[in-house]
Every structure is written in structure tokens, then in C-alpha cells.
Protein backbone atom coordinates (compact mmCIF):
# COMPACT_ATOMS: atom_id res chain seq x y z
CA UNK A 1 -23.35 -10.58 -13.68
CA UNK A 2 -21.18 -7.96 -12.16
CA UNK A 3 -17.48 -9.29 -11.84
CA UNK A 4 -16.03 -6.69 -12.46
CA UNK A 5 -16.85 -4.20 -9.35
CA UNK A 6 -16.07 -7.63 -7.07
CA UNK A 7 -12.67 -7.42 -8.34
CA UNK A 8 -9.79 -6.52 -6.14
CA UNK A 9 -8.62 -2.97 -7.54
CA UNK A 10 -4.90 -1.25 -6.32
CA UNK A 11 -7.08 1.69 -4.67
CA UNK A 12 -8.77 -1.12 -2.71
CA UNK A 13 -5.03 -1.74 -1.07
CA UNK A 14 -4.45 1.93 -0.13
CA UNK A 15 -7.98 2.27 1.20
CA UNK A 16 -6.94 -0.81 3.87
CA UNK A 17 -3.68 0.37 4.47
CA UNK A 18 -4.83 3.78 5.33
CA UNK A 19 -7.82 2.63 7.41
CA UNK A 20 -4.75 0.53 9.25
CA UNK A 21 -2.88 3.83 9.43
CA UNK A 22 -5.82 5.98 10.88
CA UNK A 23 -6.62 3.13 13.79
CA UNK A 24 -9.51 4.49 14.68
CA UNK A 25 -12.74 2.20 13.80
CA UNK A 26 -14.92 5.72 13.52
CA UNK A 27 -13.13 7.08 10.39
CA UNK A 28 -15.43 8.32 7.64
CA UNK A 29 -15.01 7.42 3.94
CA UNK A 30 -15.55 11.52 3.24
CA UNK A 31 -12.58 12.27 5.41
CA UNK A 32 -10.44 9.27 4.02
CA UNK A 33 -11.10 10.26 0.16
CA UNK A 34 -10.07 13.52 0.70
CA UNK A 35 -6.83 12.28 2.48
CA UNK A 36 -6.01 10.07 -0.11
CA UNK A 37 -7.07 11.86 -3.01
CA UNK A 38 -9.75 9.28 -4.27
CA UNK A 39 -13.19 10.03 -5.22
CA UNK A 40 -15.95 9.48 -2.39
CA UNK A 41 -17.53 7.07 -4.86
CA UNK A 42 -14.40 5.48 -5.44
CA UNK A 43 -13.90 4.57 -1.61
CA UNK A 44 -17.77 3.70 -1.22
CA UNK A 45 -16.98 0.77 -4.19
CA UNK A 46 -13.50 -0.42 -2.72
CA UNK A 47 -15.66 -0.87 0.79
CA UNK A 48 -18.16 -2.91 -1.04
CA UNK A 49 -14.90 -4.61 -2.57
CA UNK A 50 -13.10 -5.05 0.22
CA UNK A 51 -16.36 -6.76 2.39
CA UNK A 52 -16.63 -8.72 -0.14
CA UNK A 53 -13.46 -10.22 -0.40
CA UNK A 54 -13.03 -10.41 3.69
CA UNK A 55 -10.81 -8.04 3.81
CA UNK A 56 -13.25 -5.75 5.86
CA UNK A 57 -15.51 -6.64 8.46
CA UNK A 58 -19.63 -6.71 7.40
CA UNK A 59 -20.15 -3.16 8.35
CA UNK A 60 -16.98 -1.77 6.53
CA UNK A 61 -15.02 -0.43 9.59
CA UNK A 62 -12.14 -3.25 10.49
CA UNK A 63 -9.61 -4.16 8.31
CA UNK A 64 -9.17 -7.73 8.59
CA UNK A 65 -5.98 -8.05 9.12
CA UNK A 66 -4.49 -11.71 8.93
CA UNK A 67 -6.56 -12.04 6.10
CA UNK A 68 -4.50 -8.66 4.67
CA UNK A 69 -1.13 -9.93 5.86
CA UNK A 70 -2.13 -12.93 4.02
CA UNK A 71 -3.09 -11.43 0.77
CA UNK A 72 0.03 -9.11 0.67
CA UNK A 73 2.33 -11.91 1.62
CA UNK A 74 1.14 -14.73 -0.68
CA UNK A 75 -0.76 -12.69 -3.36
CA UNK A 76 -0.18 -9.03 -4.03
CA UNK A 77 3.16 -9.54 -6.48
CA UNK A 78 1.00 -11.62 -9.10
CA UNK A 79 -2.42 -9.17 -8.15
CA UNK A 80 -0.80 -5.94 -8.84
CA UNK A 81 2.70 -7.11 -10.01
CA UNK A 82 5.84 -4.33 -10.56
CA UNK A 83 8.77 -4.39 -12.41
CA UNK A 84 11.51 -1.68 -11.77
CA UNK A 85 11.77 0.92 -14.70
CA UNK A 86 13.47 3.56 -15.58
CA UNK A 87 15.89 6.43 -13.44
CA UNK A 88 13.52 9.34 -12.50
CA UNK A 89 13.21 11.50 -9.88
CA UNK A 90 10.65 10.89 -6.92
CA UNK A 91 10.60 9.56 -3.36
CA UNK A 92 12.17 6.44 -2.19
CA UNK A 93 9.96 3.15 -1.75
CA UNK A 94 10.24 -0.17 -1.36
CA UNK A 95 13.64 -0.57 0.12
CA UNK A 96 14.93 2.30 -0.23
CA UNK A 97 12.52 3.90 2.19
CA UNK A 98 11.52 3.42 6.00
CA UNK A 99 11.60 1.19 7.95
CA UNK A 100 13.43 -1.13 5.46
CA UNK A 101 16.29 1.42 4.42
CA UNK A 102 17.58 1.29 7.96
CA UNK A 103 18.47 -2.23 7.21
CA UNK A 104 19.00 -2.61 3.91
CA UNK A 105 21.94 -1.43 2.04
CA UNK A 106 21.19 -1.60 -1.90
CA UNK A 107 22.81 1.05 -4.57
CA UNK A 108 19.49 0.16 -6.26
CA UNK A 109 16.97 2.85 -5.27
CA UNK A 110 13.17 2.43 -5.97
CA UNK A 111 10.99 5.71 -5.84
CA UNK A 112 7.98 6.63 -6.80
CA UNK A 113 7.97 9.19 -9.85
CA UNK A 114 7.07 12.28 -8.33
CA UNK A 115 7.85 15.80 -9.98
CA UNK A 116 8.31 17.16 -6.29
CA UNK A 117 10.72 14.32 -4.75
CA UNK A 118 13.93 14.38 -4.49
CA UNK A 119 15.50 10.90 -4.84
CA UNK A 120 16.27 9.55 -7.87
CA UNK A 121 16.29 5.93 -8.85
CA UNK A 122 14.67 3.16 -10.52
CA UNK A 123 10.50 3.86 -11.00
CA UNK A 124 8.27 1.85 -9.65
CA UNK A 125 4.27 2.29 -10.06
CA UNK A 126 2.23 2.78 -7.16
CA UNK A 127 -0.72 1.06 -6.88
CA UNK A 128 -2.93 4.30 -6.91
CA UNK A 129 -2.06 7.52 -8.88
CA UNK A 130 -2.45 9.94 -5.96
CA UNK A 131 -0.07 7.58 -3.12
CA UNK A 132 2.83 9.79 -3.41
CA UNK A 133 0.99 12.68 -1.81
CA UNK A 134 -1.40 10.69 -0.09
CA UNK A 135 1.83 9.45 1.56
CA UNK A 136 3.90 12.47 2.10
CA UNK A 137 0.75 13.48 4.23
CA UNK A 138 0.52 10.23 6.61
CA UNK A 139 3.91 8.74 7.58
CA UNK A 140 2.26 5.51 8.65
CA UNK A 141 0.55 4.68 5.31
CA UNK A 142 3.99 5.96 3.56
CA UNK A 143 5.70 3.20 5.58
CA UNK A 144 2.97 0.91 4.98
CA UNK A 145 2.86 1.27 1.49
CA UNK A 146 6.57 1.07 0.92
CA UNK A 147 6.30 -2.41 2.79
CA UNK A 148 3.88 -3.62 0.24
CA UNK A 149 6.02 -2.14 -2.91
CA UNK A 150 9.23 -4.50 -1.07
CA UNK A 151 6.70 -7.56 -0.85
CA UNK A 152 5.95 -6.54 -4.34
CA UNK A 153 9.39 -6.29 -6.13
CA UNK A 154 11.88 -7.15 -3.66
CA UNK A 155 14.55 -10.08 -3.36
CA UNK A 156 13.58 -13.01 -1.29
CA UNK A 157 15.28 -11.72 1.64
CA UNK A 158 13.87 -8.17 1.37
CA UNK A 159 10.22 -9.83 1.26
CA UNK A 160 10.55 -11.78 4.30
CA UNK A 161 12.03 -8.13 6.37
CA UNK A 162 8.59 -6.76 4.82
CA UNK A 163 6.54 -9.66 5.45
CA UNK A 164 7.91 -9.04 9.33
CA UNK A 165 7.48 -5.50 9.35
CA UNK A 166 4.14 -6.16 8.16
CA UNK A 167 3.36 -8.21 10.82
CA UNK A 168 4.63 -5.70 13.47
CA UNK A 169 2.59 -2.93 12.02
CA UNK A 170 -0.67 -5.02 12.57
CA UNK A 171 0.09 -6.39 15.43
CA UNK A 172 -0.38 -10.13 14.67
CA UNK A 173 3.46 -10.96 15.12
């Protein structure tokens, strides 16, 4: 029995937002790994993941995306949970970064550690290794994923604003 490559990963997250991010139903998983910084075979198994789990459509193309709204509303924090640590330097997530920092007044800043940033503030873990660069490269995705981090460790009200921005982004408002 193989459980373990029918598990949800964090990669598996990126891969759909980014595929959300590119909106283009021809992408190509060599283009995409090299974007994100994630092995080809990596992004061939988070496919087979992701169709698995209904998150992707049977041929691996289309994000499904109420089922994704669904799984990052309801399920990501206790998936892939985060708990702020400690003051680095990086760049801003979460709250503290588009589209939610235009609303959202906090002295509590969230980044990313990242050698290169140059926020500081309270470190939170992305889900993949490589999504600070892999987001500096693609605002969508950066927006994206800082969406997720808020639905992750935010307040109740800073959830819902991401839950709604979510929403927006997928066009299922």
C-alpha cells in the first residue's frame, strides 16, 4: 500500500496556486518546475497527488477550484498548520503583504525568512522551501500564497478578508 505518495504535501499547494496564477490550461510541468524551483519529478507526483485528491481535473490541467477554496478555507491551518516565530528579516506575508496589507493595519508583521528581503518581522514557514523566490518572480502566486499564509495563521477576521480574496482570485465569488 502506498499512502504515503496519496498524501497531500505543501508543494502540492504551490503547484495549484501557481497553475491558478499562470491561467492558461496549456502550461507544462517542465516550465512550472523551473518557475517554482521544484524538481520535474516533484511536480509529476504532486499532479498524481493533486488528481487524486480532486483537486485537479483527470488529465492534470484544471485546478479545481471550489474544491481548493474549500480545502484552504476549512482545512489548510490543521494540514500544514503555522505558528508565528521569531523576528528575522524577509518579505512580508500573510497580512502584512498584498492585497490584505491595504486593509489591514497590524504592528505585527509576518514575512517569510529570506536573506534577500527587506522586512523584518515575525517568521512564518512557507509551505515550500523555494516560495520566496518562486514568488518574487510571479506577483499573482505571491498574492496567492500570502492569502493562504492569512487563512493559515490569521485572526478570525483576517481569515474571512482571505477567504474573500480567495474567492475573488478564482472567480467563484
Amino acid at each position: 500500500m502506498k499512502t504515503s505518495k496519496q498524501n497531500m504535501k505543501p508543494q502540492d499547494i504551490v503547484l495549484l496556486l501557481k497553475i491558478i496564477s499562470i491561467d492558461d490550461n496549456l502550461w507544462n510541468q517542465s516550465s512550472v518546475a523551473a518557475e517554482l524551483g521544484i524538481s520535474q519529478a516533484e511536480i509529476s507526483e504532486s499532479v498524481a497527488r493533486s488528481k487524486n485528491s480532486g483537486l485537479l481535473d483527470a488529465k492534470g490541467k484544471i485546478v479545481m477550484k471550489h474544491a481548493l477554496a474549500e480545502f484552504l478555507q476549512y482545512g489548510i491551518r490543521y494540514v500544514f498548520p503555522q505558528k508565528p516565530g521569531a523576528v528575522v528579516r524577509g518579505i512580508p506575508t500573510a497580512h502584512s503583504a498584498s492585497p490584505l496589507n491595504a486593509e489591514i493595519e497590524s504592528n505585527e508583521k509576518y514575512v517569510w525568512a529570506y536573506a534577500k528581503g527587506k522586512a523584518r518581522g515575525q517568521s512564518i514557514e512557507p509551505l515550500y522551501l523555494s516560495v520566496p523566490e518562486a514568488a518574487l518572480k510571479d506577483e499573482k502566486l505571491y498574492e496567492l500564497l500570502a492569502i493562504t499564509d492569512a487563512i493559515r495563521v490569521g485572526r478570525s477576521r483576517e481569515k474571512e478578508m482571505a477567504v474573500e480574496y480567495l474567492k475573488k482570485y478564482l472567480n467563484i465569488a
